[in-house]
Protein backbone atom coordinates (compact mmCIF):
# COMPACT_ATOMS: atom_id res chain seq x y z
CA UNK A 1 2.81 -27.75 -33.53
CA UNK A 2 0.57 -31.07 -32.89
CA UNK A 3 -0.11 -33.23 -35.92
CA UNK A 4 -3.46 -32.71 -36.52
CA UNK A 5 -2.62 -28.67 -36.78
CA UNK A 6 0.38 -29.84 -39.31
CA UNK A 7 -1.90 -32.25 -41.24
CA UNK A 8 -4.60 -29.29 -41.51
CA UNK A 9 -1.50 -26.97 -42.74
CA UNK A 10 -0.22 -29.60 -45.51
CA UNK A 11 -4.06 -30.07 -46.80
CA UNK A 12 -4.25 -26.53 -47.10
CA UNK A 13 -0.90 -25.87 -49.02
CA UNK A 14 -2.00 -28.85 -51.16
CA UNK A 15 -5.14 -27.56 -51.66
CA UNK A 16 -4.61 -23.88 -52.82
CA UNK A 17 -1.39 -25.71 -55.06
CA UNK A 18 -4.60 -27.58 -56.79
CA UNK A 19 -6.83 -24.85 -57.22
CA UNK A 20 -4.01 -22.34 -58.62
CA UNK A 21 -3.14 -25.47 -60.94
CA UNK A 22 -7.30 -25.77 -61.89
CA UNK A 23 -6.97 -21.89 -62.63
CA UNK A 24 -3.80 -21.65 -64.44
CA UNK A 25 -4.97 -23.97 -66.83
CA UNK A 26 -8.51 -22.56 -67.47
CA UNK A 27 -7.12 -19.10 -67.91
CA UNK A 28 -4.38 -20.88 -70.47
CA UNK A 29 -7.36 -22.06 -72.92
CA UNK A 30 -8.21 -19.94 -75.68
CA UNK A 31 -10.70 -19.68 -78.17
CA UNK A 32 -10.28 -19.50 -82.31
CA UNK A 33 -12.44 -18.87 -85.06
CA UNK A 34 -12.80 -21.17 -88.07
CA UNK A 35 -15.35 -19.82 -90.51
CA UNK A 36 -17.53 -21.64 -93.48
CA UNK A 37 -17.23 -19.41 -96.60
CA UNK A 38 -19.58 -19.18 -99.26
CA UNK A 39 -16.31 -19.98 -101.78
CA UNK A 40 -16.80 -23.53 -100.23
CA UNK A 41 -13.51 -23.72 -97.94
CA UNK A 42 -12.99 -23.47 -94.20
CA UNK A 43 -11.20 -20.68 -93.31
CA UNK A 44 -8.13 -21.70 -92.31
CA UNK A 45 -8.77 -25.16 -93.22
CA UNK A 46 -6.05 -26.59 -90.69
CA UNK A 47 -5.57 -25.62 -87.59
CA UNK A 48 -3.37 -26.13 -84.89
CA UNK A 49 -4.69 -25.38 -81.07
CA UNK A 50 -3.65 -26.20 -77.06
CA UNK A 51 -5.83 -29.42 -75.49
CA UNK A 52 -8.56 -27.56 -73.94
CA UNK A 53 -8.99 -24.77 -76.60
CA UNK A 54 -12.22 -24.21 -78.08
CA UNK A 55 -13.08 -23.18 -81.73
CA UNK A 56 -16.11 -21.03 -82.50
CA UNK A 57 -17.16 -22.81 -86.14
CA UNK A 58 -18.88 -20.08 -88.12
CA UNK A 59 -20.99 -19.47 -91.21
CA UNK A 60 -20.20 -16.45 -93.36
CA UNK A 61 -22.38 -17.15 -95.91
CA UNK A 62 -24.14 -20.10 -98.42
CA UNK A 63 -25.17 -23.41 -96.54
CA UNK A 64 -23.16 -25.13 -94.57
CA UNK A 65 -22.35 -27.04 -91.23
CA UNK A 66 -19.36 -28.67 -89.78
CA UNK A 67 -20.01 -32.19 -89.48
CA UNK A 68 -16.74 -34.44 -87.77
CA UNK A 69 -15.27 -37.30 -89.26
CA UNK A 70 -16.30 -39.19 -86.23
CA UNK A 71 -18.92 -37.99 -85.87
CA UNK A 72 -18.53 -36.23 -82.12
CA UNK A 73 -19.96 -33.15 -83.72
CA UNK A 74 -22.55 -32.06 -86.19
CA UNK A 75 -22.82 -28.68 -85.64
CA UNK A 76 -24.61 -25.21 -88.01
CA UNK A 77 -27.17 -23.35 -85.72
CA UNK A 78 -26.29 -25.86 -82.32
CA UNK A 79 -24.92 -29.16 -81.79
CA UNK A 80 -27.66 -31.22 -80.84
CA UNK A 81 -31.32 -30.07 -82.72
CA UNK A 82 -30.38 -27.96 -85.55
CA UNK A 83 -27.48 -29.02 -87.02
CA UNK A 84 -28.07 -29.83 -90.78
CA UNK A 85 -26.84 -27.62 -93.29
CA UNK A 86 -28.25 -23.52 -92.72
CA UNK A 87 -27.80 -20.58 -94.10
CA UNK A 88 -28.33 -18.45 -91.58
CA UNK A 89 -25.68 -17.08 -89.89
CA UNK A 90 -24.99 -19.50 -86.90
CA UNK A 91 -21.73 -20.10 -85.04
CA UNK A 92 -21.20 -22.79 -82.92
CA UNK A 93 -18.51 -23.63 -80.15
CA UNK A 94 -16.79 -26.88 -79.73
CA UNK A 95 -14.16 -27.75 -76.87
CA UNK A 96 -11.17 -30.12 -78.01
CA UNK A 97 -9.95 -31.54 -74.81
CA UNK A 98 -8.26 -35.03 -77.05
CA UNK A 99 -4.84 -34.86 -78.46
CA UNK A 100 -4.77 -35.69 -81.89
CA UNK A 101 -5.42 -34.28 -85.47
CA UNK A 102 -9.47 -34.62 -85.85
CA UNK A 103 -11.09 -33.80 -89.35
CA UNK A 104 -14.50 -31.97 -90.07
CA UNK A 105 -16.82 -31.53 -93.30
CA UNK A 106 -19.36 -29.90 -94.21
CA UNK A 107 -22.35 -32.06 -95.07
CA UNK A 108 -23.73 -29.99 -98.53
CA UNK A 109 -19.77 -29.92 -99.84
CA UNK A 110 -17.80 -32.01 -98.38
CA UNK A 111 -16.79 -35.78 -97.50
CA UNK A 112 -14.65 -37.97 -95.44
CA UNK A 113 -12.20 -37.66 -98.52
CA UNK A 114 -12.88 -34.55 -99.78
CA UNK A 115 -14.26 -31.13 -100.98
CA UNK A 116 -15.01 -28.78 -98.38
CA UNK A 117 -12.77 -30.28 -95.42
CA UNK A 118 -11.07 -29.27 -92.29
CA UNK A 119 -8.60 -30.47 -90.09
CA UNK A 120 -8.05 -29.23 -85.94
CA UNK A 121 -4.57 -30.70 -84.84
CA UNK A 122 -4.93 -30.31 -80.93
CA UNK A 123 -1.20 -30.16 -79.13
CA UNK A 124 -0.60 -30.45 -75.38
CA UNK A 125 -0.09 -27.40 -73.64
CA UNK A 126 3.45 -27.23 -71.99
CA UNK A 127 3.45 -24.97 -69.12
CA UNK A 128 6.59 -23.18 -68.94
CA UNK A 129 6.95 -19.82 -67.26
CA UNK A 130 6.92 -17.10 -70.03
CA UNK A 131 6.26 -19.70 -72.57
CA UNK A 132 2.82 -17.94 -74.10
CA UNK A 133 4.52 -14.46 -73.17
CA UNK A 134 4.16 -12.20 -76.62
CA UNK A 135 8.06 -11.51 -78.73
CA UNK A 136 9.69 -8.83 -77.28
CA UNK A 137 8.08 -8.61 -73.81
CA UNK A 138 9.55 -10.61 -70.16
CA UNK A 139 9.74 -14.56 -71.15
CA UNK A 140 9.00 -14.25 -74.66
């Protein structure tokens, strides 16, 4: 085999290795639910999730929005326009990509020290074989 065909061969091993990497991980992210109550308390109020999880924030009733302590998100009906305090019944998604433990208010209840408050606590993702697998099943 000349070079040049086993260079081509080693790109393409390395490049299918990358893209089933790029796809394991996208298919490993999941999404959770975190909803505003009208008893004035996130639902659940902390959280643990994977780097690269999203949460859909959602109202279930009064007025409220999710507002973070530093401020990367103000979210009720979007992120960007409409994000005071609504009472409609909005939901909005946010992506946590950051390791860390990141807190989240509501602007008509809460603070940065208290009343209605939230925390997300985002973990890194080990990939092990089986790791995610459900109890009782193959790896699990």
């Amino acid at each position: 085999m000349s070079m040049l065909v086993r260079a081509r061969s080693v790109a393409h091993r390395c490049a299918t290795a990358l893209i089933a990497i790029a796809h394991c991980c996208a298919a490993q992210a999941a999404m959770h639910v975190v909803t505003a109550n009208p008893d004035m308390r996130f639902t659940p109020a902390a959280i643990t999730i994977h780097q690269g999880d999203t949460i859909a924030f959602q109202n279930a009733g009064g007025v409220h929005n999710v507002h973070a302590d530093n401020n990367r998100f103000i979210c009720s009906v979007n992120c960007t326009t409409n994000n005071a305090p609504s009472d409609s019944s909005w939901h909005a998604n946010v992506q946590f990509n950051q390791l860390g433990t990141f807190g989240y208010y509501c602007d008509a209840h809460g603070d940065l020290s208290g009343g209605m408050r939230g925390t997300v606590t985002v973990i890194e993702r080990i990939f092990v074989d089986g790791f995610d697998a459900p109890a009782g099943s193959p790896g699990g």
